[in-house]
PDB file of N, CA and C in Angstrom:
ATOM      1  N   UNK A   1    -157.316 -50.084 109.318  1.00  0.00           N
ATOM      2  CA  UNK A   1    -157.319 -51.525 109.335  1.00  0.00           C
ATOM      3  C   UNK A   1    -157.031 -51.998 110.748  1.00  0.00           C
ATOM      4  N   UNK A   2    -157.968 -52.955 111.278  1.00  0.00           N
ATOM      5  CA  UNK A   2    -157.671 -53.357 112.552  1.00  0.00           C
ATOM      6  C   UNK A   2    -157.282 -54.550 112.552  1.00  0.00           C
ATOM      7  N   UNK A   3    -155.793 -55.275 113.508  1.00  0.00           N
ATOM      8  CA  UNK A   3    -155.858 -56.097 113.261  1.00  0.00           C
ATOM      9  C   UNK A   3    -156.004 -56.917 115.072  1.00  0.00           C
ATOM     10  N   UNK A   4    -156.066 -58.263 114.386  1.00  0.00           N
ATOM     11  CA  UNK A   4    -156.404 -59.221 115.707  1.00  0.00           C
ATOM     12  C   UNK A   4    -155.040 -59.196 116.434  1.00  0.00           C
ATOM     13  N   UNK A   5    -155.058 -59.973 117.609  1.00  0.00           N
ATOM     14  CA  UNK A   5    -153.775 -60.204 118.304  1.00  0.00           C
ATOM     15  C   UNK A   5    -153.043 -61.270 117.808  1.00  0.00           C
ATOM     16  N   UNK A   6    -153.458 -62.234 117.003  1.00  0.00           N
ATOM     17  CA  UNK A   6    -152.857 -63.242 116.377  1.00  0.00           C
ATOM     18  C   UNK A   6    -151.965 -62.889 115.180  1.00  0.00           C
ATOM     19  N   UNK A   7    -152.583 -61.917 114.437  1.00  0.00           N
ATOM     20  CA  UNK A   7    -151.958 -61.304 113.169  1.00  0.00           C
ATOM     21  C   UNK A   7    -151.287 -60.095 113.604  1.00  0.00           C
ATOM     22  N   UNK A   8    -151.363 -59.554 114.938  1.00  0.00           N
ATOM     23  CA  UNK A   8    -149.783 -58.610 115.263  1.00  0.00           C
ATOM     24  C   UNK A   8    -148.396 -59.171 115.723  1.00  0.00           C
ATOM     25  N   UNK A   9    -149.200 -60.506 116.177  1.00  0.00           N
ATOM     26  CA  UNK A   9    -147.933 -61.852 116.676  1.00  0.00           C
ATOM     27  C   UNK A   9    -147.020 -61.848 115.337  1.00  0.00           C
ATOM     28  N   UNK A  10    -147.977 -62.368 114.494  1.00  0.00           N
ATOM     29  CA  UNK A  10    -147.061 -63.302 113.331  1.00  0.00           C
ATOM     30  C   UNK A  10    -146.706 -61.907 112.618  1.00  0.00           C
ATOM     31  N   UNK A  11    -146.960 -60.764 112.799  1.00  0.00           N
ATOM     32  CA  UNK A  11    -146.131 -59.990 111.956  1.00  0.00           C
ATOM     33  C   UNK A  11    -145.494 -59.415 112.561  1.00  0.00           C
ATOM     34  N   UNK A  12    -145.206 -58.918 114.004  1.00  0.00           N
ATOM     35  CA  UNK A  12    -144.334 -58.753 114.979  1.00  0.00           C
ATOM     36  C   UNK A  12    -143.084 -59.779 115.054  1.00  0.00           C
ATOM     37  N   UNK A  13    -143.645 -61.777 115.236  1.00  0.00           N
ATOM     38  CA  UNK A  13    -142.646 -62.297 114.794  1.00  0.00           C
ATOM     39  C   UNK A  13    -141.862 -62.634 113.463  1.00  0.00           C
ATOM     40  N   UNK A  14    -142.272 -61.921 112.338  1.00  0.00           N
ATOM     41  CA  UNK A  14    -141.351 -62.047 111.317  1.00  0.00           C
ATOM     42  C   UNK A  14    -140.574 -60.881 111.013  1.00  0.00           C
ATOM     43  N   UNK A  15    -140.863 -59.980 111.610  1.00  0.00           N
ATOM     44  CA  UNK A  15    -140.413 -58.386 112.008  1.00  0.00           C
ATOM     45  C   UNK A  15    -139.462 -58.687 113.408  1.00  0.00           C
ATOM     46  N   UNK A  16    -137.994 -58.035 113.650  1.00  0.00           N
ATOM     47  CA  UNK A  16    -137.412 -57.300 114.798  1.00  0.00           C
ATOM     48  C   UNK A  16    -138.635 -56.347 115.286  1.00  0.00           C
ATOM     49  N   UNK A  17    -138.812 -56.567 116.546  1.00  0.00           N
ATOM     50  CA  UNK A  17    -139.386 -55.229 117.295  1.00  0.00           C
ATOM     51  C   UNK A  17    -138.322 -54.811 118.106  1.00  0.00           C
ATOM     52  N   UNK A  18    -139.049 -53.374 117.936  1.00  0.00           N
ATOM     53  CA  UNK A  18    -137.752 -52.991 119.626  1.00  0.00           C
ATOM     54  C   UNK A  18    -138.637 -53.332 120.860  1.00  0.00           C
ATOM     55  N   UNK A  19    -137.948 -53.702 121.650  1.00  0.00           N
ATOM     56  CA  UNK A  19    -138.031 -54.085 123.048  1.00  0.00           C
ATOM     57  C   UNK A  19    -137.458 -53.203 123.840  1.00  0.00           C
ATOM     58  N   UNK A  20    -138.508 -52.724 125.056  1.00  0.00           N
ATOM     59  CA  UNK A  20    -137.227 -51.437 126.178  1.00  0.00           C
ATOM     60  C   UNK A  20    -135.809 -52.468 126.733  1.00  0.00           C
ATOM     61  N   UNK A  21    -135.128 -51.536 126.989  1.00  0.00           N
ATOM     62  CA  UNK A  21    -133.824 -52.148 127.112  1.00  0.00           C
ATOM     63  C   UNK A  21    -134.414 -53.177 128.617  1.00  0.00           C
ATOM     64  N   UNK A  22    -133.262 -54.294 129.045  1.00  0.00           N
ATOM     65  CA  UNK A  22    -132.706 -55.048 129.622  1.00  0.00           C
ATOM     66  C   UNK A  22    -133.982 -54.701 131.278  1.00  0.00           C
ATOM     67  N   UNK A  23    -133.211 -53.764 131.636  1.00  0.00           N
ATOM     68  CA  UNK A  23    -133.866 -53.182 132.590  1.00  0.00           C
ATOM     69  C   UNK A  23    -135.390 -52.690 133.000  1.00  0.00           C
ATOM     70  N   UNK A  24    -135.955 -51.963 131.418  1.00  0.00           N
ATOM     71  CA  UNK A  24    -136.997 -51.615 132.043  1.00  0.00           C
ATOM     72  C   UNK A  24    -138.101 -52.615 131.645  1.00  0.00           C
ATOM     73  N   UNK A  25    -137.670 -53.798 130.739  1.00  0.00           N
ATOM     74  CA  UNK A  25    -138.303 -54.964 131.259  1.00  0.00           C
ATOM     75  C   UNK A  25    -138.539 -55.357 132.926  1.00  0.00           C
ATOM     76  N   UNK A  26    -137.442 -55.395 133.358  1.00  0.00           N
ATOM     77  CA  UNK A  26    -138.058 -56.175 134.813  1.00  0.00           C
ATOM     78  C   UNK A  26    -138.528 -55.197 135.484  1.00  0.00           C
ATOM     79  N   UNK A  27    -138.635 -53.664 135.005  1.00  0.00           N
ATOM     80  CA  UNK A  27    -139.352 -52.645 136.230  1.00  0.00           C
ATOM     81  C   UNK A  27    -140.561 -52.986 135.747  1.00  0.00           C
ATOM     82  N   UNK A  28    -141.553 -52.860 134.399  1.00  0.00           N
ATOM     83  CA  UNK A  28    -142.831 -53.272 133.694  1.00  0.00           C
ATOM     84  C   UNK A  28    -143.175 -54.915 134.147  1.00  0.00           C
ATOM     85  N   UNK A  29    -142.327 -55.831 134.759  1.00  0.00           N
ATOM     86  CA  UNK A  29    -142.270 -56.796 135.580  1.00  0.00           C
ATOM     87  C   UNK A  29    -142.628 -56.721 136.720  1.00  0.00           C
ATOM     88  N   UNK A  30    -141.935 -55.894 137.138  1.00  0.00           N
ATOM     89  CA  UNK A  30    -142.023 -56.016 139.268  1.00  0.00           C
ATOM     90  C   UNK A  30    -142.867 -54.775 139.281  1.00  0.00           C
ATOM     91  N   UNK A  31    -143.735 -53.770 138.449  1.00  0.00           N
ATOM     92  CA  UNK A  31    -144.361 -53.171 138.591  1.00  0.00           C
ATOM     93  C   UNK A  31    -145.865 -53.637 138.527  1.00  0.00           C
ATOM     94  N   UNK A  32    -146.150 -54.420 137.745  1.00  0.00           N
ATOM     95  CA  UNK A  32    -147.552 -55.431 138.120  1.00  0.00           C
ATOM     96  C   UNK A  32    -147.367 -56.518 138.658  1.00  0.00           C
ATOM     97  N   UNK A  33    -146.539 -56.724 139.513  1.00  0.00           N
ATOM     98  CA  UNK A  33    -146.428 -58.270 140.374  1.00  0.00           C
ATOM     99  C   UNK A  33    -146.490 -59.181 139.466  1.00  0.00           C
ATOM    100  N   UNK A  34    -145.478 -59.276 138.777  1.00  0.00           N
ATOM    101  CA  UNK A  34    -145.337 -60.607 137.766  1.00  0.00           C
ATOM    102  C   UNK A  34    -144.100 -61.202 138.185  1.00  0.00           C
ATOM    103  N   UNK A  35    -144.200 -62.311 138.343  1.00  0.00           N
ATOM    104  CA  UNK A  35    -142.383 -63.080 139.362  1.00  0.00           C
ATOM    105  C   UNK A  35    -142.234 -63.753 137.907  1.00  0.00           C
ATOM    106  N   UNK A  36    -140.768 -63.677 137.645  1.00  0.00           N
ATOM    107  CA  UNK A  36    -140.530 -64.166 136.432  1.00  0.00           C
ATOM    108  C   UNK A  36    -140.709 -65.668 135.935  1.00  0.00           C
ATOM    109  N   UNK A  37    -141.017 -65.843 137.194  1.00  0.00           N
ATOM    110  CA  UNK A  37    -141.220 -68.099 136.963  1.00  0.00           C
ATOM    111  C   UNK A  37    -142.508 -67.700 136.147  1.00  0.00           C
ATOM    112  N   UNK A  38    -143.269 -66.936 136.653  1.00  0.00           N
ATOM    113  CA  UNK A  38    -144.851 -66.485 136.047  1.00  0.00           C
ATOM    114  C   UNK A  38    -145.189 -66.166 134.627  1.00  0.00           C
ATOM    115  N   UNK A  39    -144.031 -65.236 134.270  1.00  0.00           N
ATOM    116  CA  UNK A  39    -144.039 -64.916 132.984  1.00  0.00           C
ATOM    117  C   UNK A  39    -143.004 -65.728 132.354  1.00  0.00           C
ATOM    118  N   UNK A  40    -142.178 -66.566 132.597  1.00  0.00           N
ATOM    119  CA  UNK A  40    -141.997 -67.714 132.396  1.00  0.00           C
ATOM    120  C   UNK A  40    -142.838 -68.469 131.533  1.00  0.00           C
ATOM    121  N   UNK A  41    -143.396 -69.136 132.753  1.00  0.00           N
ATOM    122  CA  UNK A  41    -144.878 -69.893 132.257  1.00  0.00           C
ATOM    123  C   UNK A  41    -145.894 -69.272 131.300  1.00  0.00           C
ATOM    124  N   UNK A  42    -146.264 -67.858 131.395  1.00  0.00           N
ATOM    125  CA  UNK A  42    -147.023 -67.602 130.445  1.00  0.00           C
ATOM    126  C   UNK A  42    -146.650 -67.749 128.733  1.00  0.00           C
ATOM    127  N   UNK A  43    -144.977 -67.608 128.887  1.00  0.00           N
ATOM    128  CA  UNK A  43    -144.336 -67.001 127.420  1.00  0.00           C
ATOM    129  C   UNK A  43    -144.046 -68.663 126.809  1.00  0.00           C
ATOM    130  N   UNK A  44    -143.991 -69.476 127.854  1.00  0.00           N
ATOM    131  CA  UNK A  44    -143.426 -71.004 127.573  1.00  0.00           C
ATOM    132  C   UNK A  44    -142.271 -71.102 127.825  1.00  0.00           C
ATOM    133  N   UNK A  45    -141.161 -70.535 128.282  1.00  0.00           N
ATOM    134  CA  UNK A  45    -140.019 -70.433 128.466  1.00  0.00           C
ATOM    135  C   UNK A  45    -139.503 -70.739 130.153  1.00  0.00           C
ATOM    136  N   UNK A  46    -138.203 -70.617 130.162  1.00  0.00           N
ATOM    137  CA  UNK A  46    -137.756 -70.862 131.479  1.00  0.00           C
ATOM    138  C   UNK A  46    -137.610 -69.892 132.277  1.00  0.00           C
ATOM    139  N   UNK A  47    -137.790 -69.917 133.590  1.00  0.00           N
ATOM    140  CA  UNK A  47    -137.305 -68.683 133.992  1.00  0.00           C
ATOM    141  C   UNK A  47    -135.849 -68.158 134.128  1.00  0.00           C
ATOM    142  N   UNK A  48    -135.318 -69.271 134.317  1.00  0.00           N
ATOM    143  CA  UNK A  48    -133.448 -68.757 133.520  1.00  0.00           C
ATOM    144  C   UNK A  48    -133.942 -68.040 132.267  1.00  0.00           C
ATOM    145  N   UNK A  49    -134.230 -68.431 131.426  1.00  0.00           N
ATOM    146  CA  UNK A  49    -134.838 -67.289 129.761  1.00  0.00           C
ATOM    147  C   UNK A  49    -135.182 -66.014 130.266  1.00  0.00           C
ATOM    148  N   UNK A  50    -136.270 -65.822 131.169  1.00  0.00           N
ATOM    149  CA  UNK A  50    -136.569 -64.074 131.339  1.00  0.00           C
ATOM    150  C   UNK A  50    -135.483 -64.363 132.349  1.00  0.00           C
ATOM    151  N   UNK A  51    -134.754 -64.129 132.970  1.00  0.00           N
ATOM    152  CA  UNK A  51    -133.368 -64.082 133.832  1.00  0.00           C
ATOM    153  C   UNK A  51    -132.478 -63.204 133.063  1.00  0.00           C
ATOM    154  N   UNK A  52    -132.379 -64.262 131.826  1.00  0.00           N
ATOM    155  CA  UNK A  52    -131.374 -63.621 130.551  1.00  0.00           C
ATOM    156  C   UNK A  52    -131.675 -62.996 129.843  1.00  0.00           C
ATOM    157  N   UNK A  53    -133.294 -62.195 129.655  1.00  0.00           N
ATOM    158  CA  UNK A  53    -133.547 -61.568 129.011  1.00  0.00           C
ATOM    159  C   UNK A  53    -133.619 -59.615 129.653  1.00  0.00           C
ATOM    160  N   UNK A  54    -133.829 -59.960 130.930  1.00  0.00           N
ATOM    161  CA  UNK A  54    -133.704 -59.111 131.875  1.00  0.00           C
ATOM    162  C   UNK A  54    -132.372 -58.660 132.480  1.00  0.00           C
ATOM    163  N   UNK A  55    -131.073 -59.241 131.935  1.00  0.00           N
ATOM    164  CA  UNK A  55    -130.053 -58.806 132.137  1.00  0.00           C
ATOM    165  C   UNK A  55    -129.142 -58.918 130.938  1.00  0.00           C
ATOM    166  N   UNK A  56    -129.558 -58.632 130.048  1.00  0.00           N
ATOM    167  CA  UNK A  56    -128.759 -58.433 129.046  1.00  0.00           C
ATOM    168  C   UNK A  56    -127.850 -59.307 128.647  1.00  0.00           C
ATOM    169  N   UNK A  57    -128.191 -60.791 129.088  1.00  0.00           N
ATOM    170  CA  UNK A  57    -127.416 -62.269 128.562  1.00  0.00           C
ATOM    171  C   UNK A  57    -127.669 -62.816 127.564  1.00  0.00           C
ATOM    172  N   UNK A  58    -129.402 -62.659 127.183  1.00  0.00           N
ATOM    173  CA  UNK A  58    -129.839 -63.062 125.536  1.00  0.00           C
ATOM    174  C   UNK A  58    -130.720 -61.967 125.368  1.00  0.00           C
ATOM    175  N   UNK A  59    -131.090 -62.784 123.910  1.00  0.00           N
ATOM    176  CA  UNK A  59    -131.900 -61.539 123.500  1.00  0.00           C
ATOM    177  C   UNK A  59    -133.526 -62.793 122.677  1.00  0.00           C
ATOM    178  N   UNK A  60    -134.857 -62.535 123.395  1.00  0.00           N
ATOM    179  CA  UNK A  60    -136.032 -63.456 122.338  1.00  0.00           C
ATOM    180  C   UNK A  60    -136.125 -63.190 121.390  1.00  0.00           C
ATOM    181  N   UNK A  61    -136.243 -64.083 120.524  1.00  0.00           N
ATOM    182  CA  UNK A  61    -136.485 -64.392 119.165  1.00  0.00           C
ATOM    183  C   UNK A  61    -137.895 -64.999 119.131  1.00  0.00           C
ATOM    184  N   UNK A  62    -137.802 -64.912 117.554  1.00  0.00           N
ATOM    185  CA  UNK A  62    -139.285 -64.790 116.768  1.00  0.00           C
ATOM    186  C   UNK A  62    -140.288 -65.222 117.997  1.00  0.00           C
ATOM    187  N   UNK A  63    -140.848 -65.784 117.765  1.00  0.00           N
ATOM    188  CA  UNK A  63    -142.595 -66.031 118.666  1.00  0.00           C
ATOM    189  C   UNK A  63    -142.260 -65.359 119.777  1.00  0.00           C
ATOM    190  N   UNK A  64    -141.507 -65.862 120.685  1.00  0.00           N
ATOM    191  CA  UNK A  64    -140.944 -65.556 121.790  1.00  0.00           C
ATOM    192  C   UNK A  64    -140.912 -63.698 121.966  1.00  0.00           C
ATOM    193  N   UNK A  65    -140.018 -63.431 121.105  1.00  0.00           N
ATOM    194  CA  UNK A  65    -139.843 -61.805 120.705  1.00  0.00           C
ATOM    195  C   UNK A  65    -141.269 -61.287 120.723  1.00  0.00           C
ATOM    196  N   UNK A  66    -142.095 -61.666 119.749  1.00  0.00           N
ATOM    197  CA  UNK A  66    -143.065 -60.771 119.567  1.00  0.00           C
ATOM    198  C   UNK A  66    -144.513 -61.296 121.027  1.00  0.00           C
ATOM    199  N   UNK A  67    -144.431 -62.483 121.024  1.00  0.00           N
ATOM    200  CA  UNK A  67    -145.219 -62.487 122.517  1.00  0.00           C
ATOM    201  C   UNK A  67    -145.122 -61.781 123.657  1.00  0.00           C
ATOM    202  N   UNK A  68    -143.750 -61.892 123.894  1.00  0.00           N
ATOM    203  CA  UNK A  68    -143.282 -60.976 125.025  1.00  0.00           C
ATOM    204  C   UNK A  68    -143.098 -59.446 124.332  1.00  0.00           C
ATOM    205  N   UNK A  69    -142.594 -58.869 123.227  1.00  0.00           N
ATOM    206  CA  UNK A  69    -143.309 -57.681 123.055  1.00  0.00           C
ATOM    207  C   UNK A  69    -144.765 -56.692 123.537  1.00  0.00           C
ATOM    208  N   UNK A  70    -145.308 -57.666 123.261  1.00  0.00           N
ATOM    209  CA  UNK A  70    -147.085 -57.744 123.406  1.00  0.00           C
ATOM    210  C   UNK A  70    -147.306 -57.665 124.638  1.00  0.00           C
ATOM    211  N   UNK A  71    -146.579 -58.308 125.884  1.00  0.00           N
ATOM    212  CA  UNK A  71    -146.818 -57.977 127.293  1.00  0.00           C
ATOM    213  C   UNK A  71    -146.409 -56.856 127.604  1.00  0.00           C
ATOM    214  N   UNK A  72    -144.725 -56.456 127.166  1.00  0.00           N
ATOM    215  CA  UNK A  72    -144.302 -55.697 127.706  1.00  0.00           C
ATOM    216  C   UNK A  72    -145.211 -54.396 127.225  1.00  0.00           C
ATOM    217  N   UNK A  73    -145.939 -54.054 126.028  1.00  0.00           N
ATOM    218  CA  UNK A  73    -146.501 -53.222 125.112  1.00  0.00           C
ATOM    219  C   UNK A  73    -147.775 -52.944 126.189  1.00  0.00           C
ATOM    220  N   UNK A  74    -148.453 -54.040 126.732  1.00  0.00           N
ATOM    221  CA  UNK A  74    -149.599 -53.752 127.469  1.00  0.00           C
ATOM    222  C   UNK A  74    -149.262 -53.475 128.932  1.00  0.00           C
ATOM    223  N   UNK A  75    -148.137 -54.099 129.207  1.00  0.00           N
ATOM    224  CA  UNK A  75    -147.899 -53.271 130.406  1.00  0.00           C
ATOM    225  C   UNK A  75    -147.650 -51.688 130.380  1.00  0.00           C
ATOM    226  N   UNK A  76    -147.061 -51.315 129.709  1.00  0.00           N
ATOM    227  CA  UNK A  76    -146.753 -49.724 129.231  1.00  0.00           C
ATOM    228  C   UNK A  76    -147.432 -49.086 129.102  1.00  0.00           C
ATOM    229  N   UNK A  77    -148.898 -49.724 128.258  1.00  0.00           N
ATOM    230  CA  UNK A  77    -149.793 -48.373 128.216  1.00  0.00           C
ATOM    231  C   UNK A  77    -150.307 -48.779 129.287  1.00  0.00           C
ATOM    232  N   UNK A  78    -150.580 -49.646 129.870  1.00  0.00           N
ATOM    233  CA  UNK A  78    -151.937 -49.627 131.010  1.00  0.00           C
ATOM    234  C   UNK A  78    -150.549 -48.778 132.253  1.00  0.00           C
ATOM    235  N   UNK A  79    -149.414 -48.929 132.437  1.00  0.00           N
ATOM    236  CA  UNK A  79    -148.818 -47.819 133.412  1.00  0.00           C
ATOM    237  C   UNK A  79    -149.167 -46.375 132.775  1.00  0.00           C
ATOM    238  N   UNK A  80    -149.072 -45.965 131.351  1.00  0.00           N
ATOM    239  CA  UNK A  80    -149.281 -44.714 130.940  1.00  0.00           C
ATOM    240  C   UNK A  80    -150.811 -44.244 131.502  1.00  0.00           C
ATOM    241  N   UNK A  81    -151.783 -45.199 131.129  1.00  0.00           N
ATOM    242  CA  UNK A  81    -152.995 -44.953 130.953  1.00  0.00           C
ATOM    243  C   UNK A  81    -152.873 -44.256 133.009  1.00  0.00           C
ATOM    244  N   UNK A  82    -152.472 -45.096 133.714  1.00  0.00           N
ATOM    245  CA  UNK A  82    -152.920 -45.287 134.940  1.00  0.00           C
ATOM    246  C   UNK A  82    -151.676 -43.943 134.903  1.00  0.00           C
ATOM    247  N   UNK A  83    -151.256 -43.288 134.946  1.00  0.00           N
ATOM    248  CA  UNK A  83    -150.711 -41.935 135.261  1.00  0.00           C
ATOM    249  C   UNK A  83    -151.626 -41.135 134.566  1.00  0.00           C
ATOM    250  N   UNK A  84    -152.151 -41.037 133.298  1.00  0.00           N
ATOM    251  CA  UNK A  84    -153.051 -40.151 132.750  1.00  0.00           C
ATOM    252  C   UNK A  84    -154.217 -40.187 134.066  1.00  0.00           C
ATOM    253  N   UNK A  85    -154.441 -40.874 134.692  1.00  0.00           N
ATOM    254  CA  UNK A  85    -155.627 -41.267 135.471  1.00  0.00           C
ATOM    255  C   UNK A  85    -155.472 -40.204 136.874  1.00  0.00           C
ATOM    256  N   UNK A  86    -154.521 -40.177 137.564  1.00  0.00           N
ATOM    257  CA  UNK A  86    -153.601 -39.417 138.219  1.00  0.00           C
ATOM    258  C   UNK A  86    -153.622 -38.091 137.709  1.00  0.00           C
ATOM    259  N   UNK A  87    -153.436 -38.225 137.091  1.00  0.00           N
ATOM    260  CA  UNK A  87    -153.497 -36.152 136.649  1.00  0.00           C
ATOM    261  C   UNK A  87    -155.051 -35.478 136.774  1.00  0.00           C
TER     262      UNK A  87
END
């Protein structure tokens, strides 16, 4: 079953996902040149919000949670993919 990106949102946000800890958010950050005002703006949020999400001050919830899941998720494989590439 394949699903769309809209229907991994809404079941991602009615679901906890895990998220990499605190930290390796902002390395999957500063590893594709994303400045957090940026992903900020993309997620709708402030950049105080990824500030606090990147240091272990809050934690995103629903939409929020699973949107930013979804980045951090595509940043990961496209770093995996791009080391498979390397070998």
């Amino acid at each position: 079953m394949t699903m769309d990106n809209d229907a991994v949102r809404e079941l991602a946000a009615n679901m906890i996902v895990a998220l990499p800890n605190p930290a390796e958010r902002a390395r999957l950050r500063n590893l594709f040149g994303v400045s957090q005002g940026t992903l900020a703006g993309i997620l709708g949020v402030s950049r105080r919000t990824v500030y606090a999400w990147e240091h272990d001050i809050a934690e995103p919830t629903g939409a929020n949670r699973a949107n930013y899941w979804s980045i951090l998720t595509l940043w990961s494989e496209r770093e995996q993919a791009a080391k498979q590439d390397n070998n």
